[in-house]
C-alpha atoms as a PDB file:
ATOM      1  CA  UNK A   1      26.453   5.663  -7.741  1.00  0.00           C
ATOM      2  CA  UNK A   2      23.199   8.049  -8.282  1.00  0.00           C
ATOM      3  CA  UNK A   3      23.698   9.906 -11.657  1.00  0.00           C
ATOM      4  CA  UNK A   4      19.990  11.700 -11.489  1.00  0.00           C
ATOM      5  CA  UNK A   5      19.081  14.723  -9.279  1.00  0.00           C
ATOM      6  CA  UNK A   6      17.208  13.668  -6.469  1.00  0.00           C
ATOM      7  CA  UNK A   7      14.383  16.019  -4.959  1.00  0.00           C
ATOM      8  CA  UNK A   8      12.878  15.605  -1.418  1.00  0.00           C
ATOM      9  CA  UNK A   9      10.667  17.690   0.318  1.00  0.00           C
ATOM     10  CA  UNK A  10       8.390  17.212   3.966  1.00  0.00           C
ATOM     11  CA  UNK A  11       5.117  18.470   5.206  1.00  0.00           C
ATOM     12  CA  UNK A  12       3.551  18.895   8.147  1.00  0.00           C
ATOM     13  CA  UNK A  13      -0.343  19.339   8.739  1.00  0.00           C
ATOM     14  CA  UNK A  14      -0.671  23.188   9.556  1.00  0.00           C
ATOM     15  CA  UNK A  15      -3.656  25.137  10.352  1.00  0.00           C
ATOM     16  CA  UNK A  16      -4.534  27.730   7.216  1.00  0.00           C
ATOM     17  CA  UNK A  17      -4.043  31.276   8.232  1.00  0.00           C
ATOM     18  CA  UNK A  18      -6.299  34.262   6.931  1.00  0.00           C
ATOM     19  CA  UNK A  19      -5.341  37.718   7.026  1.00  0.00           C
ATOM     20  CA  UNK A  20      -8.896  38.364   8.651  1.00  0.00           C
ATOM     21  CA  UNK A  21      -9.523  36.027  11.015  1.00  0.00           C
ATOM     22  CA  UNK A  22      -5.940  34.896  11.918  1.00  0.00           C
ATOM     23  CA  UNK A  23      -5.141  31.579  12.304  1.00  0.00           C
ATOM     24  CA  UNK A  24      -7.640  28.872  12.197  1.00  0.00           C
ATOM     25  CA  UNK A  25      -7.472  25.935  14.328  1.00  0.00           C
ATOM     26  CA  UNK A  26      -9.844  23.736  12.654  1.00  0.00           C
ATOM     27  CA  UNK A  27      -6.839  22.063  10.576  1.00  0.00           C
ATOM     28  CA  UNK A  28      -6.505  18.685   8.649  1.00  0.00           C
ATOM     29  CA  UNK A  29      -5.137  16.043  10.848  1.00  0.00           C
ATOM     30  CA  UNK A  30      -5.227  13.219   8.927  1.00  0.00           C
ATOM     31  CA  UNK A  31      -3.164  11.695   6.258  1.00  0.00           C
ATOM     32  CA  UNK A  32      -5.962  11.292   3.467  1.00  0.00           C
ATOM     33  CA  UNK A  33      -4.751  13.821   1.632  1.00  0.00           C
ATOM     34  CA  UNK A  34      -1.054  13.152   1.608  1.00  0.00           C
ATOM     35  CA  UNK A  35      -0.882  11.169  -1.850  1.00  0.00           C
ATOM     36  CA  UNK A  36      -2.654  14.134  -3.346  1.00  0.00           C
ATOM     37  CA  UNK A  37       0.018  16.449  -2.338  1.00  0.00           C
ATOM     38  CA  UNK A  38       2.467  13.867  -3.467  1.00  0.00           C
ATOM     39  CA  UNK A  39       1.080  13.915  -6.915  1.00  0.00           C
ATOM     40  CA  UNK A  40       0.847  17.948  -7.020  1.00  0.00           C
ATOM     41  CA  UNK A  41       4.255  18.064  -5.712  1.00  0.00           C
ATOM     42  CA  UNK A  42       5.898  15.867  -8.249  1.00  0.00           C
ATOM     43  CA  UNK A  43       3.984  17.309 -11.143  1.00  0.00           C
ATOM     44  CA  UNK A  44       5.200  20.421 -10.019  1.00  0.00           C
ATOM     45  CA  UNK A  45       8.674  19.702 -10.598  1.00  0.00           C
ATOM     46  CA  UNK A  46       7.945  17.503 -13.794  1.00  0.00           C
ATOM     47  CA  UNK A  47       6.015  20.918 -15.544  1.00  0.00           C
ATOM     48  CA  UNK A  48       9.401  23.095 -14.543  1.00  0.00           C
ATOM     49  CA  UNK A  49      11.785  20.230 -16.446  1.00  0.00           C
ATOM     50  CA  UNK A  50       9.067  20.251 -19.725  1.00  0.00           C
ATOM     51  CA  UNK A  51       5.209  19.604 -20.220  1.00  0.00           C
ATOM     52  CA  UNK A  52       6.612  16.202 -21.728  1.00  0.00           C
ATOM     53  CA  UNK A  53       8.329  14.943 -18.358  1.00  0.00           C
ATOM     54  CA  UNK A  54       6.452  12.327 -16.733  1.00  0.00           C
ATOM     55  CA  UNK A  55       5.239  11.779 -13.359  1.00  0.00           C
ATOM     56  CA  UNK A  56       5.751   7.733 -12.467  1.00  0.00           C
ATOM     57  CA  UNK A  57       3.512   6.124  -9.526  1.00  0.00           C
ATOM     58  CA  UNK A  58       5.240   2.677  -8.543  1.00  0.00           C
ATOM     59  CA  UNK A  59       2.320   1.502  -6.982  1.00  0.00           C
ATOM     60  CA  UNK A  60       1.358  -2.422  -7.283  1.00  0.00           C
ATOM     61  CA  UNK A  61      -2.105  -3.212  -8.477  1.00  0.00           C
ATOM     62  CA  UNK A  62      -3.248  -4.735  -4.966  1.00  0.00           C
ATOM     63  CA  UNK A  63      -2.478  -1.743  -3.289  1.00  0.00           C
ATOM     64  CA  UNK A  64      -4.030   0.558  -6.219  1.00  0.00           C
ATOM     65  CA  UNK A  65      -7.274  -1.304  -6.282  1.00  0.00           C
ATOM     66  CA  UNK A  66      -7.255  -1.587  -2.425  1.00  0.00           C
ATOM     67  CA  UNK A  67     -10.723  -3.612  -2.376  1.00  0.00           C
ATOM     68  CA  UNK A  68     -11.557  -3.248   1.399  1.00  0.00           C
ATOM     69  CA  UNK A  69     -10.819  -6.080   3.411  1.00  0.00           C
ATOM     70  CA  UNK A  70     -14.288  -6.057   5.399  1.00  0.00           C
ATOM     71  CA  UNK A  71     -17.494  -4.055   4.949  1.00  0.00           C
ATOM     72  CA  UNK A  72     -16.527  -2.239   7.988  1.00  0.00           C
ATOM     73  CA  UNK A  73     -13.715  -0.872   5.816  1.00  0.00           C
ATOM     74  CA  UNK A  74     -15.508   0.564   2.831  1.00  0.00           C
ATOM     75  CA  UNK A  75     -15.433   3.977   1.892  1.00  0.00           C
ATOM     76  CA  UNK A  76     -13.040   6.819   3.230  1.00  0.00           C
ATOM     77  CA  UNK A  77     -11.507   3.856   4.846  1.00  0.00           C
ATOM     78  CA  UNK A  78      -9.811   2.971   1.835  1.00  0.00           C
ATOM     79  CA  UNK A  79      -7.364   5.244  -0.024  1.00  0.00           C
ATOM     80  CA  UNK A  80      -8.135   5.335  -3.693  1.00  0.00           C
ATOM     81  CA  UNK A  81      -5.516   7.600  -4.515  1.00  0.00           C
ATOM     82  CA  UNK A  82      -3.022   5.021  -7.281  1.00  0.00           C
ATOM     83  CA  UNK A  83      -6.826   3.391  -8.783  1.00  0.00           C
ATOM     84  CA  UNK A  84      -7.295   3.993 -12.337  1.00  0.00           C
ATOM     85  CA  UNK A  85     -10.583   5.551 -11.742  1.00  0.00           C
ATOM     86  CA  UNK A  86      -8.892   8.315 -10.023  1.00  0.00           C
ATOM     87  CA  UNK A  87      -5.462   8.818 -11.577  1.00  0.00           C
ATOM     88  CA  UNK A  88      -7.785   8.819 -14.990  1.00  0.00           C
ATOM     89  CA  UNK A  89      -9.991  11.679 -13.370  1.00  0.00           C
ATOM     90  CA  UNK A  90      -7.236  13.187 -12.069  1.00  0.00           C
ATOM     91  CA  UNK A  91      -5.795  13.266 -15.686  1.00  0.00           C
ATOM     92  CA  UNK A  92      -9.057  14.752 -17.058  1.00  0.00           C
ATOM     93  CA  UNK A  93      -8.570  17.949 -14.498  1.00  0.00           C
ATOM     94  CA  UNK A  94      -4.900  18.224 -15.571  1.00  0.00           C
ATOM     95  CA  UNK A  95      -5.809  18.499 -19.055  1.00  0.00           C
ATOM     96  CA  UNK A  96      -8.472  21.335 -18.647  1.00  0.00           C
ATOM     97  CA  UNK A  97      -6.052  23.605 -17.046  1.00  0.00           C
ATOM     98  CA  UNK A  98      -3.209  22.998 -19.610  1.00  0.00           C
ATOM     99  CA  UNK A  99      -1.068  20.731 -17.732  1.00  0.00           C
ATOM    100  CA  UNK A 100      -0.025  18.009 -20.112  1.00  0.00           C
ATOM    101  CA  UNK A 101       2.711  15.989 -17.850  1.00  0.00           C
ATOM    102  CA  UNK A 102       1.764  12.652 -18.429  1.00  0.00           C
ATOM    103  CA  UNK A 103       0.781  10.345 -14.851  1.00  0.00           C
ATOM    104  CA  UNK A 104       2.096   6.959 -15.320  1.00  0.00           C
ATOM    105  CA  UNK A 105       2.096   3.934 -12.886  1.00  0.00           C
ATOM    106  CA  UNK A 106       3.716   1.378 -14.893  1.00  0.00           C
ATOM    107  CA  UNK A 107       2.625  -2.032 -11.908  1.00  0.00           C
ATOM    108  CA  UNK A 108      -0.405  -0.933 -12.092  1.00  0.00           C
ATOM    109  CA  UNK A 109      -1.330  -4.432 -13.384  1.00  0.00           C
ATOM    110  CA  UNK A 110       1.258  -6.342 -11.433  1.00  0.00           C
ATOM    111  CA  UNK A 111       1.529  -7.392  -8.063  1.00  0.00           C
ATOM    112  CA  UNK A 112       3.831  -6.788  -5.052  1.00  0.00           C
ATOM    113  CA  UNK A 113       5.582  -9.941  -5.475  1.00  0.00           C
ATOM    114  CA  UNK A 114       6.203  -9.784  -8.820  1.00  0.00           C
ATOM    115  CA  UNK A 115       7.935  -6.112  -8.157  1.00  0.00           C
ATOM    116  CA  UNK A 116       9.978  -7.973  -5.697  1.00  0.00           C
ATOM    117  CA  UNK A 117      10.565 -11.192  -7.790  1.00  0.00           C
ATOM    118  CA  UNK A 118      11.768  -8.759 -10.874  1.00  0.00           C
ATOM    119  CA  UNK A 119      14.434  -7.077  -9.076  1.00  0.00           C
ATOM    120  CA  UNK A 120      15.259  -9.279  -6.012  1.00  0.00           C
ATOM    121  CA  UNK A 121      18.892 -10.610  -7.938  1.00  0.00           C
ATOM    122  CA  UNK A 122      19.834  -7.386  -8.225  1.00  0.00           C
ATOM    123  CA  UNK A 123      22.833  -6.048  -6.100  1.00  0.00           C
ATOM    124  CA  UNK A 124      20.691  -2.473  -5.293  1.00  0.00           C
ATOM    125  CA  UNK A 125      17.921  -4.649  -3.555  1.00  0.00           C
ATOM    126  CA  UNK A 126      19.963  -6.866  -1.787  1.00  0.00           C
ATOM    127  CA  UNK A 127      21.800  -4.503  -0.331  1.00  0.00           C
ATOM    128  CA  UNK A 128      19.037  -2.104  -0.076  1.00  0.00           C
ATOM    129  CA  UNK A 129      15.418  -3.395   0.779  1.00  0.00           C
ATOM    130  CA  UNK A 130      16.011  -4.542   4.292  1.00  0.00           C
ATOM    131  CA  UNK A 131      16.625  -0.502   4.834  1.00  0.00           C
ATOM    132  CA  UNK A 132      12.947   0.451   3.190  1.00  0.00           C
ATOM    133  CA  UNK A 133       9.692   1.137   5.064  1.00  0.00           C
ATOM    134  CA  UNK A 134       6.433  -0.020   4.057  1.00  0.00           C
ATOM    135  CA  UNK A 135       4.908   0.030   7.675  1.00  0.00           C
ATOM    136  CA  UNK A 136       1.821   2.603   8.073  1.00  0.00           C
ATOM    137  CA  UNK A 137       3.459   3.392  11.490  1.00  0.00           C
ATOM    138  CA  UNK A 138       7.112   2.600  11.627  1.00  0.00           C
ATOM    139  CA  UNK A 139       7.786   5.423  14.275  1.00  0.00           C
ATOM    140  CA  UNK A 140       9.829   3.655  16.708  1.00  0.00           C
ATOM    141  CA  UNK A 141       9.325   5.259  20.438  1.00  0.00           C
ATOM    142  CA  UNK A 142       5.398   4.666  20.029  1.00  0.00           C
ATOM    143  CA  UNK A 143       5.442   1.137  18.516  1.00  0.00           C
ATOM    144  CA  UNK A 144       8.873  -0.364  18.873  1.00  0.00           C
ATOM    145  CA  UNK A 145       9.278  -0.968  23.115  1.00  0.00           C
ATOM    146  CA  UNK A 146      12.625  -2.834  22.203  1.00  0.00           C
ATOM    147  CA  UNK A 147      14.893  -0.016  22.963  1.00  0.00           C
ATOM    148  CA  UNK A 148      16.624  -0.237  19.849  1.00  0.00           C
ATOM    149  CA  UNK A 149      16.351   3.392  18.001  1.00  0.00           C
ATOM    150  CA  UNK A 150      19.141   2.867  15.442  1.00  0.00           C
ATOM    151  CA  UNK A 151      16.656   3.292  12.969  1.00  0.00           C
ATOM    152  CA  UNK A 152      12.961   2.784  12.315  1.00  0.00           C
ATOM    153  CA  UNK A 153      11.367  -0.575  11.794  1.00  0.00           C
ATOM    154  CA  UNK A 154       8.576  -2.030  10.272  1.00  0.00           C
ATOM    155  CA  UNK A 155       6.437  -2.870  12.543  1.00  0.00           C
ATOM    156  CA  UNK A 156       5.409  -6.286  10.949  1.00  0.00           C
ATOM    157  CA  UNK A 157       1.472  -6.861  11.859  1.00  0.00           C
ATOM    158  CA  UNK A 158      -0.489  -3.472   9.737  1.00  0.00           C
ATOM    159  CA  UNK A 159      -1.538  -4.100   6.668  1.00  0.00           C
ATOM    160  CA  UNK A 160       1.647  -2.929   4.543  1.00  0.00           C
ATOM    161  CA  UNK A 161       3.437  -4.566   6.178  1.00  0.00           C
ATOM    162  CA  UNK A 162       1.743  -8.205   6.104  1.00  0.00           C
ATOM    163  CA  UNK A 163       1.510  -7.481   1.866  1.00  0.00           C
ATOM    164  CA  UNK A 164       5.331  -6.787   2.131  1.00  0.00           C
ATOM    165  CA  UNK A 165       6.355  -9.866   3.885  1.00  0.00           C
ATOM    166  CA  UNK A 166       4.101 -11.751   1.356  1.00  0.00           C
ATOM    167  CA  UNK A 167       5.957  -9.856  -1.311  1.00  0.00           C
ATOM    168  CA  UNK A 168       9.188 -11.489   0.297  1.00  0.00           C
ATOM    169  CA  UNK A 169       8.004 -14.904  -0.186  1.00  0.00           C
ATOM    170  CA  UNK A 170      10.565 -15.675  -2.590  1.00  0.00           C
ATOM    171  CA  UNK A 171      13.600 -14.022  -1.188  1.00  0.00           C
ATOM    172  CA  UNK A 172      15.970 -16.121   0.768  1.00  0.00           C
ATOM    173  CA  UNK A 173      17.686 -15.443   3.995  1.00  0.00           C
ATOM    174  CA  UNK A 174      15.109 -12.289   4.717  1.00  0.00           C
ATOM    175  CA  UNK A 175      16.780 -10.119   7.097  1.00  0.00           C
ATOM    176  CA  UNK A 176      13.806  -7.823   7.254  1.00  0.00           C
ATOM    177  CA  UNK A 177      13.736  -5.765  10.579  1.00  0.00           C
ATOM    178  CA  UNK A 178      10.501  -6.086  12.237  1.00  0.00           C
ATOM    179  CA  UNK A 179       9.342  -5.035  15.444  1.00  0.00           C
ATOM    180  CA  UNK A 180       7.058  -8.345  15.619  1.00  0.00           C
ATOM    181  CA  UNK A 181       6.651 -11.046  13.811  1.00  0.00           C
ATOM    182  CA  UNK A 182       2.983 -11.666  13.440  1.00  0.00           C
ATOM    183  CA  UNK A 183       1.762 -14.441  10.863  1.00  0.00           C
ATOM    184  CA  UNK A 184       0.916 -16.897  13.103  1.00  0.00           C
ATOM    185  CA  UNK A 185      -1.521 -18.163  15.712  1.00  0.00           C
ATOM    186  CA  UNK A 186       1.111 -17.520  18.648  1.00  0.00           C
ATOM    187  CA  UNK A 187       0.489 -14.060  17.676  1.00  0.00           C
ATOM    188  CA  UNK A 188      -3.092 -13.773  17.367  1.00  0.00           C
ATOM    189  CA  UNK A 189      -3.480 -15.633  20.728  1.00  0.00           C
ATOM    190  CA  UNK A 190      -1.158 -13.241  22.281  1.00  0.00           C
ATOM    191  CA  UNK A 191      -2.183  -9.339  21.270  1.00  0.00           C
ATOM    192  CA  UNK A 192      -5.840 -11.481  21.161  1.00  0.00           C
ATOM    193  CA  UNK A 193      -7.024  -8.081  23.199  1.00  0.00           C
ATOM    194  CA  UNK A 194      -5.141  -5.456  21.370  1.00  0.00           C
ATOM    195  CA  UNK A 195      -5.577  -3.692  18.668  1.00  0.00           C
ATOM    196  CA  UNK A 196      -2.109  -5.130  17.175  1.00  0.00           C
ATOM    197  CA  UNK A 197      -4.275  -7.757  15.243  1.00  0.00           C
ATOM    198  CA  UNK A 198      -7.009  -5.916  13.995  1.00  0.00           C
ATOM    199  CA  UNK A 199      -5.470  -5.542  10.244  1.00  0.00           C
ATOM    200  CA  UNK A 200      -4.137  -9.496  10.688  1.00  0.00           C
ATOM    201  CA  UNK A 201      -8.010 -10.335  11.888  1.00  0.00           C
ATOM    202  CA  UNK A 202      -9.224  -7.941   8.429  1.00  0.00           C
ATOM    203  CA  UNK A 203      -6.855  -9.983   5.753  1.00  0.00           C
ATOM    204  CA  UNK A 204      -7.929 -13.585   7.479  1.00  0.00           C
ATOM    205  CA  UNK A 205     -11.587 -12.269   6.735  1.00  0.00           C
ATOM    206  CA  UNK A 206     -10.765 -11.562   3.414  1.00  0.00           C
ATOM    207  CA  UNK A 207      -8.762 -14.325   2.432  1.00  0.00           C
ATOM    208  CA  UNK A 208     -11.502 -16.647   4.044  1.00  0.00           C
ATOM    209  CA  UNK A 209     -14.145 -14.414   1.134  1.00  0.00           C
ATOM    210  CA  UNK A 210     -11.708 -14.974  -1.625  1.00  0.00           C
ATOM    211  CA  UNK A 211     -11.770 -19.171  -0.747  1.00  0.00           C
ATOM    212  CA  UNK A 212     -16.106 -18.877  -0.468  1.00  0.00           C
ATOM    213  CA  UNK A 213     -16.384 -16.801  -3.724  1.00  0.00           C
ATOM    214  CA  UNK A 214     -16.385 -17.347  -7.505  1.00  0.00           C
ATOM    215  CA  UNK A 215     -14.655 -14.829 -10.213  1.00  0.00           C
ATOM    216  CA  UNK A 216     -17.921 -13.222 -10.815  1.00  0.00           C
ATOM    217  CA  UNK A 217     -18.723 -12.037  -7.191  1.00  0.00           C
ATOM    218  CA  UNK A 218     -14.644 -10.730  -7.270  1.00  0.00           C
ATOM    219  CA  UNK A 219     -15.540  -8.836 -10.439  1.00  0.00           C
ATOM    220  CA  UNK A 220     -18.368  -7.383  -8.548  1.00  0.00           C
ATOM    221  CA  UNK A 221     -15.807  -6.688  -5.661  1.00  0.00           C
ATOM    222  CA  UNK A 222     -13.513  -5.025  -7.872  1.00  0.00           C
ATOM    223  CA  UNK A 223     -16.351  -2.734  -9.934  1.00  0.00           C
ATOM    224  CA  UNK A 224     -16.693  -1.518  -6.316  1.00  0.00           C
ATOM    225  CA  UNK A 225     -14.132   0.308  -6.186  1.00  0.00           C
ATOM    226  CA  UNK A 226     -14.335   2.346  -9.256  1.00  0.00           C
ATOM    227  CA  UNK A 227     -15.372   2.497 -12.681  1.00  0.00           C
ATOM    228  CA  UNK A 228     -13.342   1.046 -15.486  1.00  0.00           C
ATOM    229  CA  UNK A 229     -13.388  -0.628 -18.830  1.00  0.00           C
ATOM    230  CA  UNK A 230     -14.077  -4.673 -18.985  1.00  0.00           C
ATOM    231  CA  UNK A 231     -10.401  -5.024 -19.814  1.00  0.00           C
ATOM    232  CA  UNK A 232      -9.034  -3.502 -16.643  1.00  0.00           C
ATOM    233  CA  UNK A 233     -11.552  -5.268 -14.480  1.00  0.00           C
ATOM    234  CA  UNK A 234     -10.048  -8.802 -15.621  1.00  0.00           C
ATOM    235  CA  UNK A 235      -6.700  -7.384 -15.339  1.00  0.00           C
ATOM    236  CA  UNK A 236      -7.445  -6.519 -12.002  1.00  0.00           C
ATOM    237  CA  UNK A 237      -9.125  -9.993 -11.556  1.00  0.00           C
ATOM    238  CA  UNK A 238      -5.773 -11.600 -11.834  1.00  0.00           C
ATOM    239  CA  UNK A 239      -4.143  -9.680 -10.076  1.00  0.00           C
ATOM    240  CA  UNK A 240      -6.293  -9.882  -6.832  1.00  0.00           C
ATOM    241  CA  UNK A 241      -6.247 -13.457  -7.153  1.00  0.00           C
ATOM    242  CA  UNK A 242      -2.366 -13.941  -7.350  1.00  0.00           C
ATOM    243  CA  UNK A 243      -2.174 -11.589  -4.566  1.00  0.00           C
ATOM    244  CA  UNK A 244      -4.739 -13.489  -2.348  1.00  0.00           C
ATOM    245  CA  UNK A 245      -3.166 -16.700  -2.858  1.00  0.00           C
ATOM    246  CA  UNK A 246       0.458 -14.681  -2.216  1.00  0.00           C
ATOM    247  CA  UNK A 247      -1.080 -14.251   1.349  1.00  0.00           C
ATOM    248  CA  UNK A 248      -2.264 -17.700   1.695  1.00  0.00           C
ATOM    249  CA  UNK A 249       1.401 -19.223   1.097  1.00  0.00           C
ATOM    250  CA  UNK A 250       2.148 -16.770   3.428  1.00  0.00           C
ATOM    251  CA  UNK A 251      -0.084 -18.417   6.204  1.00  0.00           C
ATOM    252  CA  UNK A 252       0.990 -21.436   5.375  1.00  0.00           C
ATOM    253  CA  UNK A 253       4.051 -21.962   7.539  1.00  0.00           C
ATOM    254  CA  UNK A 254       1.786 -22.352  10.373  1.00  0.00           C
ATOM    255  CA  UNK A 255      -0.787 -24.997  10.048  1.00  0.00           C
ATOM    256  CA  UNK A 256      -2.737 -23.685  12.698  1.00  0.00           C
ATOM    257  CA  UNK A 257      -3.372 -20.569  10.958  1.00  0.00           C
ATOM    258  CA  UNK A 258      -4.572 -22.018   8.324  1.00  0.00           C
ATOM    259  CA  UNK A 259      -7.382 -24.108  10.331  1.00  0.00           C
ATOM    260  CA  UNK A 260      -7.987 -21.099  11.916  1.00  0.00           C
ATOM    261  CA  UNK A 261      -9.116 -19.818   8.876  1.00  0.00           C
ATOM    262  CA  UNK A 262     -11.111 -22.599   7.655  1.00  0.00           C
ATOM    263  CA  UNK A 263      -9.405 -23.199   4.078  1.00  0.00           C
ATOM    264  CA  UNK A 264      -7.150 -26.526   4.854  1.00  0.00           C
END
């Protein structure tokens, strides 16, 4: 039973009004900002319960450090909204206008399986996680043709979702909704002309990187992405590489695949 108060709140992209010129229509219709506003919301609420009360970000460190798959996906591309460079800048801001609730994302150093693997015995995720969304676009009437509308899937071929079923590895009889199941060559050959596989297509690039490269050139990778300390940068290091070779064992239950890919 829940014995904490639980706050939720939605919103929608609007266009900003001005009491000169009326409404303007040249609105924000994208989702880059939306883990801002998540932040500002929840330190919002935090500053009302004390200046002590912190604000917790359970964001794995894959995720966080989001090194872009390809080149094509560098720069606005790739959210950096849970990296350390940002969070710590964000921090620096907070602290010049006398906010002093404290930002913490305690897997920042850990990956997505090892969130799972920590609490997958526990009777709240196994009755639970099957129920939870990671899909980018889990709206079911414009990806899920099915029929089926009891509730919204995952749509099992973006990018969350492929890092969630590799986060799954070690959970038996996974009865994970999907709307496709996509790790596989009977999938690539299938949507081969849609744009179903392009984040499948971007992780096979990148895993095939990760087998051609040494630590040093992943180091480089993951200086990329944002300025930190030596320390965090091997941190990170591991962390890539457990999460790379997550995917891989993830690939492996088709052989094919894995040719595909050139790393057999």
């Amino acid at each position: 039973s829940q014995t904490v108060k639980f706050l939720s709140f939605t919103a929608n992209s609007r266009a900003p009004f001005s009491n000169i010129h009326g409404k303007l229509y040249r609105n924000e219709n994208t989702s880059r900002g939306r883990s801002l506003l998540f932040l500002c919301a929840a330190l919002s609420v935090a500053g009302i319960m004390g200046d002590q009360i912190p604000v917790y970000i359970p964001e794995n460190g894959f995720i966080g450090l989001n090194i872009p798959l390809t080149n094509s996906r560098k720069g606005t591309c790739s959210t950096r909204t849970t990296h350390p460079y940002f969070l710590d800048s964000f921090r620096k801001i907070l602290e010049s206008v006398g906010i002093k609730n404290p930002i913490i994302n305690f897997y920042a150093h850990s990956t997505k399986r090892e969130l799972v693997d920590s609490v997958k015995d526990t009777s709240s995720f196994k009755l639970g996680y099957s129920e939870t969304i990671s899909c980018s676009h889990p709206s079911l009437p414009r990806w899920n043709k099915s029929g089926d509308r009891e509730y919204p899937k995952n749509c099992g071929y973006c990018y969350p979702c492929l890092i969630r079923k590799s986060s799954l590895i070690d959970v038996r009889n996974d009865i994970d909704p999907y709307s496709h199941e996509s790790v596989s060559m009977d999938f690539l050959n299938r949507f081969s002309e849609s744009d179903m596989i392009n984040d499948l297509m971007a992780i096979i690039s990148s895993v095939y990187r990760y087998k051609i490269v040494d630590d040093n050139e992943i180091r480089r990778l993951i200086r990329c992405t944002g300025q930190m300390s030596n320390d965090e940068v091997e941190k990170f290091l591991r962390v890539y590489k457990v999460s790379m070779e997550d995917l891989i064992e993830l690939f492996s239950t088709d052989e094919r695949l894995l040719e595909y890919i050139g790393i057999q």
